[in-house]
N, C-alpha and C. Protein backbone atom coordinates (compact mmCIF):
# COMPACT_ATOMS: atom_id res chain seq x y z
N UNK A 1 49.52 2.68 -16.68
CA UNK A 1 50.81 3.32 -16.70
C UNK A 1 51.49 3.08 -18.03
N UNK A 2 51.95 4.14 -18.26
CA UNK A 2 53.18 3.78 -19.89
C UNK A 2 53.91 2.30 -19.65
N UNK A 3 53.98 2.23 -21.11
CA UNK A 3 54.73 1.24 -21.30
C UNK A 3 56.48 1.56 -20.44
N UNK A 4 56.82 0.34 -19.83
CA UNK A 4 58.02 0.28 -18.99
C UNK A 4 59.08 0.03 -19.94
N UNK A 5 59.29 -0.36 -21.05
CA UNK A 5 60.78 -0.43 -21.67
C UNK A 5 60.50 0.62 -22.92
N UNK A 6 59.88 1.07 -23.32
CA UNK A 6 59.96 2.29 -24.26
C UNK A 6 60.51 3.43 -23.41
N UNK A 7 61.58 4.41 -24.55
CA UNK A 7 61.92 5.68 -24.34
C UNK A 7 61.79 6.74 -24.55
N UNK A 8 61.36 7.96 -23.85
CA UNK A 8 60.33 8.95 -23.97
C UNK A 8 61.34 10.19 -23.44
N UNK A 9 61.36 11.28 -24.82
CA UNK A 9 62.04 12.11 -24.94
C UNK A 9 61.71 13.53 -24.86
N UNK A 10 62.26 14.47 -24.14
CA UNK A 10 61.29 15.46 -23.98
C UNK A 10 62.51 16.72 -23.92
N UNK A 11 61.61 18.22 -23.55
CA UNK A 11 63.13 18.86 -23.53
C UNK A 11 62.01 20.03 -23.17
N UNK A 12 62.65 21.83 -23.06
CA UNK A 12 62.19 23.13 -22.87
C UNK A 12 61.10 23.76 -23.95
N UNK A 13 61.05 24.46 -23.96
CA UNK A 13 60.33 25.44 -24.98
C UNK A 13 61.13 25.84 -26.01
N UNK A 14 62.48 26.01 -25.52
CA UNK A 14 63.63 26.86 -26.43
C UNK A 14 64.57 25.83 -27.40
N UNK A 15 64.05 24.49 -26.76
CA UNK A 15 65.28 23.42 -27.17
C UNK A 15 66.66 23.49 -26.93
N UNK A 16 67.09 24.70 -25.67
CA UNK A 16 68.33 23.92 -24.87
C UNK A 16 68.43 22.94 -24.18
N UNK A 17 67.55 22.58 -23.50
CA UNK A 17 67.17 21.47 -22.36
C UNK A 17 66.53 20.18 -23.16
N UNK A 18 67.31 19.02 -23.53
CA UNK A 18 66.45 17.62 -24.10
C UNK A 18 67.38 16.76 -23.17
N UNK A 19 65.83 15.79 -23.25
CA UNK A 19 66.48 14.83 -22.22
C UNK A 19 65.43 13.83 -22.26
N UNK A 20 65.86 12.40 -22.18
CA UNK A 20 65.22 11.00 -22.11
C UNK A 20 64.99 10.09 -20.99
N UNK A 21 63.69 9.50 -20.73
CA UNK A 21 63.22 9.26 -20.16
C UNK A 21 63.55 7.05 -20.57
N UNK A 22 64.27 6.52 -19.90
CA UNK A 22 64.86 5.47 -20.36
C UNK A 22 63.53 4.35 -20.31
N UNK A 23 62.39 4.44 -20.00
CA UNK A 23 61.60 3.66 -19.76
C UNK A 23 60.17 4.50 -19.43
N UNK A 24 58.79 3.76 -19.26
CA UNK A 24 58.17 4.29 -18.53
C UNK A 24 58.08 4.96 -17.12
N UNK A 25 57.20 5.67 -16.98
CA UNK A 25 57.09 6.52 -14.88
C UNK A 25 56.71 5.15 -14.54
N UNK A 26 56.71 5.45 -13.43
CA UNK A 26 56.16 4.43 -12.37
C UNK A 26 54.73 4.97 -12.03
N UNK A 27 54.10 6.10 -11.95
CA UNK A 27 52.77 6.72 -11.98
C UNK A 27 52.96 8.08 -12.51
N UNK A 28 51.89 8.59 -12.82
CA UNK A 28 51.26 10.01 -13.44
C UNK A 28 50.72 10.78 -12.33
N UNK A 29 50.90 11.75 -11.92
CA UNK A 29 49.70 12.07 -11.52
C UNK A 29 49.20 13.68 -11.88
N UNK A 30 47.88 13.36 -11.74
CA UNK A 30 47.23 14.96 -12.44
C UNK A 30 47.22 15.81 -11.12
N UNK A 31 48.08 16.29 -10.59
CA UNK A 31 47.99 17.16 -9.45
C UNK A 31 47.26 18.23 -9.29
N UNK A 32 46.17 18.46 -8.58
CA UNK A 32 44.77 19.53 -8.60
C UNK A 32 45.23 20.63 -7.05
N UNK A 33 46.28 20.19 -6.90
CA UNK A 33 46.38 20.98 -5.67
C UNK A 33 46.87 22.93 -5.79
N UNK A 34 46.41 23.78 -5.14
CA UNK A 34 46.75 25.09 -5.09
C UNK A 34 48.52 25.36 -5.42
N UNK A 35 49.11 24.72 -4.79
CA UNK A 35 50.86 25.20 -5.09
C UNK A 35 50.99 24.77 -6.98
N UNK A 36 50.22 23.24 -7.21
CA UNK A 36 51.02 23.18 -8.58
C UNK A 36 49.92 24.20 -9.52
N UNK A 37 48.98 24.47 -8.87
CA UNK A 37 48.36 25.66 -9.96
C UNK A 37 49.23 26.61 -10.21
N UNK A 38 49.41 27.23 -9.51
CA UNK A 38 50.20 28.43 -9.56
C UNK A 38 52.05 28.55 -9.66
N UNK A 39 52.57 27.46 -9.69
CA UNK A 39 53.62 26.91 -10.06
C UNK A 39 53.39 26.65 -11.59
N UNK A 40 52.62 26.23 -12.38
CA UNK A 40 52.41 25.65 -13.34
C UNK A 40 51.60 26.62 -14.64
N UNK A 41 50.85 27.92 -13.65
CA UNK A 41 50.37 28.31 -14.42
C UNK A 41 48.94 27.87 -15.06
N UNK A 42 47.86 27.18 -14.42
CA UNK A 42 47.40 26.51 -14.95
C UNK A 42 46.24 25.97 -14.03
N UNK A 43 45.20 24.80 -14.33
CA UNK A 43 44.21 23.93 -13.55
C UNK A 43 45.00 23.13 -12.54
N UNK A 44 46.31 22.40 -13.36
CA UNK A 44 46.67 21.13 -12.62
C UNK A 44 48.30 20.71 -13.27
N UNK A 45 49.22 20.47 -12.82
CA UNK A 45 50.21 19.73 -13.33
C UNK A 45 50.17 18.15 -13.30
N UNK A 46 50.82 17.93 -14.29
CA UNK A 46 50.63 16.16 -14.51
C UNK A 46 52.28 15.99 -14.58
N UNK A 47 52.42 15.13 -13.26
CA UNK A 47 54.27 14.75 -13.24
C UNK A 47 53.97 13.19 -13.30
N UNK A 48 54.94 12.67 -14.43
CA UNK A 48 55.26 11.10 -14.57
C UNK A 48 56.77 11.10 -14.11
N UNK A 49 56.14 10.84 -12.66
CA UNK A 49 57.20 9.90 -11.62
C UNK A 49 58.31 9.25 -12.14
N UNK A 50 59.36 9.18 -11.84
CA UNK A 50 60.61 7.67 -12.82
C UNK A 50 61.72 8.25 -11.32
N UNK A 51 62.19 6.87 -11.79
CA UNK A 51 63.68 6.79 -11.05
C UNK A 51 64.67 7.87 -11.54
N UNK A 52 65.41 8.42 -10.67
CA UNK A 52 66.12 9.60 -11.24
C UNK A 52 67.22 8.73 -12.65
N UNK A 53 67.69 7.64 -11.85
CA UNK A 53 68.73 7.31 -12.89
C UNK A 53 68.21 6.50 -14.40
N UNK A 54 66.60 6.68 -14.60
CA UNK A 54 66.29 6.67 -15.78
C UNK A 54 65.71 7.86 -16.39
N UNK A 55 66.80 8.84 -16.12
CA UNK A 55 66.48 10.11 -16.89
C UNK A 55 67.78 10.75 -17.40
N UNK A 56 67.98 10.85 -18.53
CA UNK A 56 69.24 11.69 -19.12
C UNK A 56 69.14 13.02 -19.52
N UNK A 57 70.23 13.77 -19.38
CA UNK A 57 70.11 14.80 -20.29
C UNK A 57 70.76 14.78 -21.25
N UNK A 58 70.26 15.17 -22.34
CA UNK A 58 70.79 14.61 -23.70
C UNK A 58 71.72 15.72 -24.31
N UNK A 59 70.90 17.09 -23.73
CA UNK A 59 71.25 18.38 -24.41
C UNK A 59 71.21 19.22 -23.53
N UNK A 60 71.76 20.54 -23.43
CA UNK A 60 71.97 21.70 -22.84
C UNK A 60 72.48 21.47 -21.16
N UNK A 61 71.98 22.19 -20.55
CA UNK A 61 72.17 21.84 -18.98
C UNK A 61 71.08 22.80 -18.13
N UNK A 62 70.48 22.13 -16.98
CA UNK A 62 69.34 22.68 -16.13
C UNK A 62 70.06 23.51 -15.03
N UNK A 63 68.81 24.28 -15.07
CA UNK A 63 69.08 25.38 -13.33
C UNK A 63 68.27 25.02 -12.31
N UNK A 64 69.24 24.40 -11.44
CA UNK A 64 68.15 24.04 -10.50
C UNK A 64 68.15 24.95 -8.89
N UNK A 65 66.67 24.93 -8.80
CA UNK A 65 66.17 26.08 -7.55
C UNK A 65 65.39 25.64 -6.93
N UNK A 66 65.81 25.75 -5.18
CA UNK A 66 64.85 24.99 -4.08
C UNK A 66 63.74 26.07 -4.19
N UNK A 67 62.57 25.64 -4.32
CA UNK A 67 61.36 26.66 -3.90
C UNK A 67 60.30 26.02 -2.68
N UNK A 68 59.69 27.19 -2.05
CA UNK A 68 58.93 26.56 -0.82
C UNK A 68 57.74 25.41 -1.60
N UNK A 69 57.14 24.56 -0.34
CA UNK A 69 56.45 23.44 -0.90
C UNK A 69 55.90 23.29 0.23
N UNK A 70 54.23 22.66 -0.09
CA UNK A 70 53.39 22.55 1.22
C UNK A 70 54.02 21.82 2.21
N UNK A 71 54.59 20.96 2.30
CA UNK A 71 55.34 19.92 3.11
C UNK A 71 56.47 20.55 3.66
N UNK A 72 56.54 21.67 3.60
CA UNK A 72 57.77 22.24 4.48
C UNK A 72 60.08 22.14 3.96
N UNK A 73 59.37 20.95 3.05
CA UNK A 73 61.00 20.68 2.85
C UNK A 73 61.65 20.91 1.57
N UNK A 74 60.88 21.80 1.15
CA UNK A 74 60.97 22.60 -0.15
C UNK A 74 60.69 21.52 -1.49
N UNK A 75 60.73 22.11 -2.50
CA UNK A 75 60.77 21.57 -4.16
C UNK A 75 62.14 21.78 -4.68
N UNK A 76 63.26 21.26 -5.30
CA UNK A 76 64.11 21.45 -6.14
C UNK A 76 63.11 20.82 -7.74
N UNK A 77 63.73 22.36 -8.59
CA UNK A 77 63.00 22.60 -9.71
C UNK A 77 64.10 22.82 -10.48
N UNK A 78 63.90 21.69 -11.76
CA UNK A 78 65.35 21.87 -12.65
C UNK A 78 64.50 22.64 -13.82
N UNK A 79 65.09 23.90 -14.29
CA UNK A 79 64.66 24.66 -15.58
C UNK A 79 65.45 25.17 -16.05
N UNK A 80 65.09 25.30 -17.53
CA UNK A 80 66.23 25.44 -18.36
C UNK A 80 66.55 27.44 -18.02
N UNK A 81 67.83 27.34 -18.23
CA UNK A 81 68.47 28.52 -18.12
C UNK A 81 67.81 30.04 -19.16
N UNK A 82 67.51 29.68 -20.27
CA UNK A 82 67.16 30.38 -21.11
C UNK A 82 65.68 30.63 -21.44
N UNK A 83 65.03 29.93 -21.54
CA UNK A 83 63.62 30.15 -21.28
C UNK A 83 62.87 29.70 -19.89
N UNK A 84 63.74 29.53 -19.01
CA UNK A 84 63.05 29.09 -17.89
C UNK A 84 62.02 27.63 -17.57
N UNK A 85 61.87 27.29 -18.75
CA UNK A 85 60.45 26.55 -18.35
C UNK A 85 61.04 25.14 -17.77
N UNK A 86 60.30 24.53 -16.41
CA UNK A 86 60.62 23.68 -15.69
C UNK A 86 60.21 22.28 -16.41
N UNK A 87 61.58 21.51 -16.12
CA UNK A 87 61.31 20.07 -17.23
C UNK A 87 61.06 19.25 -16.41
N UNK A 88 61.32 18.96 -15.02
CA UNK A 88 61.41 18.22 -13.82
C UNK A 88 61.47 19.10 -12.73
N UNK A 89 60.98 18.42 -11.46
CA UNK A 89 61.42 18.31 -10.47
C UNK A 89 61.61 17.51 -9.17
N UNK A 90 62.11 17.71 -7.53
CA UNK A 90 62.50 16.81 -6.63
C UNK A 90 61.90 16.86 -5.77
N UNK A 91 60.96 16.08 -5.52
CA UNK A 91 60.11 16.37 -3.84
C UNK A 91 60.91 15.90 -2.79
N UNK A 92 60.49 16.09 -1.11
CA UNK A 92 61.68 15.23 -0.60
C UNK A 92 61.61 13.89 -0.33
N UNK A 93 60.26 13.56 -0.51
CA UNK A 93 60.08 12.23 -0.66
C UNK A 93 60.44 11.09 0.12
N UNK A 94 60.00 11.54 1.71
CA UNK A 94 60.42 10.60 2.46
C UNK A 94 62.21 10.77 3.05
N UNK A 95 62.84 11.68 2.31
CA UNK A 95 64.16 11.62 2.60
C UNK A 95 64.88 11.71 1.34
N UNK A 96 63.67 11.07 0.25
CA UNK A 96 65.13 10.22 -0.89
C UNK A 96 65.00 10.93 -2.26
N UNK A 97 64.74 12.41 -1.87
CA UNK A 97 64.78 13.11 -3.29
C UNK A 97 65.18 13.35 -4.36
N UNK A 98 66.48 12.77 -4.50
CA UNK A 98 67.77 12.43 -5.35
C UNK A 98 67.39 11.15 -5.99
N UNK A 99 66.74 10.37 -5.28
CA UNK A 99 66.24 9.12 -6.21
C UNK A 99 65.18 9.19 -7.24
N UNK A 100 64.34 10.69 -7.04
CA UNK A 100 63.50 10.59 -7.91
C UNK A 100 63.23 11.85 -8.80
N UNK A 101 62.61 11.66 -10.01
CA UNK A 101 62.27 13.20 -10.72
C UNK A 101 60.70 12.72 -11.11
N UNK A 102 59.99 13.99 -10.91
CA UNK A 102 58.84 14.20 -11.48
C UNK A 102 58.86 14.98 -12.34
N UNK A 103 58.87 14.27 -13.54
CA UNK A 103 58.62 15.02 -15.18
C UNK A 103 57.57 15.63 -15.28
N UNK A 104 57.80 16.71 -15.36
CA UNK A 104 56.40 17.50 -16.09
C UNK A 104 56.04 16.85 -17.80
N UNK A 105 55.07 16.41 -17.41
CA UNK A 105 54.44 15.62 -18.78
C UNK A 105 54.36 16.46 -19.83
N UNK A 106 54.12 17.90 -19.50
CA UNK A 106 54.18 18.51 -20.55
C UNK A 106 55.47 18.77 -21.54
N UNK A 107 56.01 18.97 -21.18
CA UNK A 107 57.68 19.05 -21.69
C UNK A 107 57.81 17.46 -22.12
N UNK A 108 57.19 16.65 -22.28
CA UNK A 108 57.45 15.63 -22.71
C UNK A 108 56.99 16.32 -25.07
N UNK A 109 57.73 15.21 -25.85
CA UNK A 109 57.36 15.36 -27.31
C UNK A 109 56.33 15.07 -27.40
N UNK A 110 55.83 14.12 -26.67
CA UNK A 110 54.48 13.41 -27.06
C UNK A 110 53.81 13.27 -25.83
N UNK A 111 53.04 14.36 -24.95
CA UNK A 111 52.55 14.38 -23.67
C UNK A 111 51.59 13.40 -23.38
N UNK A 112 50.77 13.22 -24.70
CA UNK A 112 49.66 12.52 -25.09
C UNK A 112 50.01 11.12 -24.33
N UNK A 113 51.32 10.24 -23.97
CA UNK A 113 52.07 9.29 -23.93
C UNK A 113 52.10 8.92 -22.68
N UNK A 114 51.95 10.11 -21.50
CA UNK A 114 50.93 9.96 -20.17
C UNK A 114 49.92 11.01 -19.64
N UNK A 115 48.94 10.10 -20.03
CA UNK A 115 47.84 10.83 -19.09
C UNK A 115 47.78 10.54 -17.67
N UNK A 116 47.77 11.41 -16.70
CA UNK A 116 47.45 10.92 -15.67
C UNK A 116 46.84 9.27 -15.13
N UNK A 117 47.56 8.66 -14.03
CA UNK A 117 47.21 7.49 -13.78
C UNK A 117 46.06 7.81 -12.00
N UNK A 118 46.29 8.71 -11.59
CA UNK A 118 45.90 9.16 -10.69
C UNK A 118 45.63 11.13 -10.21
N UNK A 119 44.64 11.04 -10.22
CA UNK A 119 44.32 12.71 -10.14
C UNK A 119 44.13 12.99 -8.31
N UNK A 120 45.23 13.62 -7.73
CA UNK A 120 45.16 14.05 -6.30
C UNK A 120 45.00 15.26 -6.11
N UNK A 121 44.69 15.48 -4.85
CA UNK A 121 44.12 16.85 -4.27
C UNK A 121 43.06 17.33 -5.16
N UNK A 122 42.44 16.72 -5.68
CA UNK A 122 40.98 17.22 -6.32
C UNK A 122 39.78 18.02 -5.00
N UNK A 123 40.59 18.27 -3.34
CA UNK A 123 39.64 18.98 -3.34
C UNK A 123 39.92 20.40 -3.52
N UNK A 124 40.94 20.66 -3.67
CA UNK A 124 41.51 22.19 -4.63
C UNK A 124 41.30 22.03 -6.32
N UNK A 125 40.48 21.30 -6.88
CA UNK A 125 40.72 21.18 -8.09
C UNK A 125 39.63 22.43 -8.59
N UNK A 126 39.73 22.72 -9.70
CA UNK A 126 38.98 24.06 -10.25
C UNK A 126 37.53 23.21 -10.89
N UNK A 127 36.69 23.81 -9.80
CA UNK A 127 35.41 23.24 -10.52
C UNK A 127 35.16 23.01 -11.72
N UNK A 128 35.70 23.69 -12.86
CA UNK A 128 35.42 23.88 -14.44
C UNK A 128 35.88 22.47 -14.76
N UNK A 129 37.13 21.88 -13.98
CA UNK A 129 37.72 20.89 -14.70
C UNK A 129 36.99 19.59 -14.79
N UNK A 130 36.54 19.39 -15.26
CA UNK A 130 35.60 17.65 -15.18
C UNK A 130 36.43 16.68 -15.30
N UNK A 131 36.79 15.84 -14.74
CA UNK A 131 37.56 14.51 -14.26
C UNK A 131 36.43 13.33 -15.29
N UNK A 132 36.74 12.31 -16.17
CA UNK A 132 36.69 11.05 -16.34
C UNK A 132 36.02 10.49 -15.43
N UNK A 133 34.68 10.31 -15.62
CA UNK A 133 34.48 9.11 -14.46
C UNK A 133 35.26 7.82 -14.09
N UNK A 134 35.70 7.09 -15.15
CA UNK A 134 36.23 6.32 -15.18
C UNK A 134 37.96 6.32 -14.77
N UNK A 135 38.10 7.93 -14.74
CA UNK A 135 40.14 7.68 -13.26
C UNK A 135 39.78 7.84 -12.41
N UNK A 136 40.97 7.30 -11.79
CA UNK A 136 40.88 7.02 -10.51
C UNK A 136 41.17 9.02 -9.97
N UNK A 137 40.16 8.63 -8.99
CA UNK A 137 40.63 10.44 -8.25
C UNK A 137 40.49 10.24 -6.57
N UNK A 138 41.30 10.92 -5.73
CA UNK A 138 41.21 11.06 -4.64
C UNK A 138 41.30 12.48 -4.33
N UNK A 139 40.59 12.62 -3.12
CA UNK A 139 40.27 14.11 -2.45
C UNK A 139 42.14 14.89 -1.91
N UNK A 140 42.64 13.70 -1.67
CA UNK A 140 44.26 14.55 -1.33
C UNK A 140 45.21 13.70 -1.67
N UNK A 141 45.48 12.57 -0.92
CA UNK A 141 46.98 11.86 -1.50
C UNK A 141 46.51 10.17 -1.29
N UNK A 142 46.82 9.63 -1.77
CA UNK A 142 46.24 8.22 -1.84
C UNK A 142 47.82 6.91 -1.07
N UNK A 143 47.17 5.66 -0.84
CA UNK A 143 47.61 4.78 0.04
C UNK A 143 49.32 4.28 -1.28
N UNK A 144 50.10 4.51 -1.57
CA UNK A 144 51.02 4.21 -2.48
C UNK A 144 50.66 2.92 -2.66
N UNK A 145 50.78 1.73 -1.82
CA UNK A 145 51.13 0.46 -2.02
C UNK A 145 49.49 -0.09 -2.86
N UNK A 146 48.39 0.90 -2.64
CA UNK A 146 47.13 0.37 -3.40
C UNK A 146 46.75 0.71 -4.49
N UNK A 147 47.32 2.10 -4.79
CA UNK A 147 47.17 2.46 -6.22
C UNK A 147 48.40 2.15 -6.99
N UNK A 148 49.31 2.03 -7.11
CA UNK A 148 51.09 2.20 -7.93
C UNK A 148 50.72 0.48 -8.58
N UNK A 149 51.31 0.47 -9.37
CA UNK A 149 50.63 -0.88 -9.97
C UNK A 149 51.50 -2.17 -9.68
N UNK A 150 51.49 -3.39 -9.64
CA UNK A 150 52.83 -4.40 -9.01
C UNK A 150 53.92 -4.10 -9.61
N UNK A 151 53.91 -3.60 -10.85
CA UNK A 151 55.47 -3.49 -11.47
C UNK A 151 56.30 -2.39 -10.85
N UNK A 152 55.48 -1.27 -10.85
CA UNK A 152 55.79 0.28 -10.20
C UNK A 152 56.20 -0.25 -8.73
N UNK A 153 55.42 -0.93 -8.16
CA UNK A 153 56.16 -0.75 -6.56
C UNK A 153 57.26 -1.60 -6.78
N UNK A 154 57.30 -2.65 -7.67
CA UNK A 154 58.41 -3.31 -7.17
C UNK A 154 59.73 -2.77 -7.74
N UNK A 155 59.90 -2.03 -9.02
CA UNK A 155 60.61 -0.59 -9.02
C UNK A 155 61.00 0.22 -7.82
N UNK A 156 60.03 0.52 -7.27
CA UNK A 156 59.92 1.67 -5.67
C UNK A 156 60.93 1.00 -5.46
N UNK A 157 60.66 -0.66 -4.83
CA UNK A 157 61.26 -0.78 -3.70
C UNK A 157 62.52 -1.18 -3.65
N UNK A 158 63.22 -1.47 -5.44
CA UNK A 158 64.67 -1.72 -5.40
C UNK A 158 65.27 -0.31 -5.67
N UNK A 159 64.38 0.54 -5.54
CA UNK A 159 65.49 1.79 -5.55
C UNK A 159 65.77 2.30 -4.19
N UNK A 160 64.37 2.24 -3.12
CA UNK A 160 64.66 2.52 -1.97
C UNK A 160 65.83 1.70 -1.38
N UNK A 161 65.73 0.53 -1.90
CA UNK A 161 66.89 -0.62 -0.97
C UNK A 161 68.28 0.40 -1.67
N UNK A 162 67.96 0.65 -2.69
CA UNK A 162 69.76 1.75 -3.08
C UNK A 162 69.86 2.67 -2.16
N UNK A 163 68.53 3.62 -1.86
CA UNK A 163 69.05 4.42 -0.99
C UNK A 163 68.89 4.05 0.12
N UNK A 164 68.61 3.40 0.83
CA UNK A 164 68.99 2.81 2.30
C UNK A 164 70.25 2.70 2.58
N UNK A 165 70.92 1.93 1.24
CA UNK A 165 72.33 1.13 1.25
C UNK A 165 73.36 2.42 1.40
N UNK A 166 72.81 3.41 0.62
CA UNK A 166 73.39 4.75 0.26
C UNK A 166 73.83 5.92 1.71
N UNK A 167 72.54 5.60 2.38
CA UNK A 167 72.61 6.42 3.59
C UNK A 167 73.67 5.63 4.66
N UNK A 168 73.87 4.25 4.42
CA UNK A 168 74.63 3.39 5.56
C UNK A 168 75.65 4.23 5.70
């Protein structure tokens, strides 16, 4: 996983939308599944996970739009107004979607900065794509507490204790 106290800056296509990433994700993942193909345009989207409140916007302002999602409880997708292209978005995540953004790595300056830490739903993945022997890959969604690394969960779990406290 990226380094945890470096800051990683990213923004749109058009450069209305910049915005910083106050630390490392907590995981990567190379998503091989059918919705982020075609959401994305592409083989696979790679979102580096972070706590929502280590993400700023530095510049412009996002449009954000619920779209359907295999899980039934939709996607909120923040994209910039003017060229559209999506910089983040909110799964529901158990409930606590507001706690988290999945950065599209690409919209990052330096994407190179996460590669995937985990490649899921590889059994929708596009045969052409050849996977690393050496990452980790699972056929659909993997056990959180066995792959996320000790630092990452223990991140998880003082943000969940916010939103627990939040819902009281």
């Amino acid at each position: 996983m990226s380094d945890g106290s470096k800051h990683h800056d990213g923004g749109c296509t058009c450069g209305h939308v910049r915005y910083r990433m106050s630390s490392g994700p907590l995981i990567v993942h190379g998503c091989h599944c059918s919705w982020c193909q075609r959401q994305s345009g592409t083989a696979f989207a790679t979102n580096a996970i972070i706590e929502s409140g280590r993400v700023s916007l530095l510049q412009g302002e996002v449009e954000e739009m619920m779209i359907p999602s295999p899980g039934g409880k939709g996607q909120l997708m923040a994209r910039c107004p003017k060229c559209r292209v999506t910089v983040w978005s909110q799964y529901y995540y158990g409930g606590y979607r507001k706690y988290f953004k999945f950065i599209r790595a690409g919209t990052l300056d330096d994407p190179s900065a996460m590669p995937p830490d985990v490649h899921i739903f590889t059994t929708t993945k596009q045969p052409w794509v050849v996977l690393p022997p050496e990452h980790k890959v699972v056929e659909d969604y993997y056990v959180t507490e066995e792959t996320w690394s000790p630092e990452s969960l223990v991140r998880r779990a003082d943000l969940l204790k916010v939103a627990v406290r939040d819902k009281e």
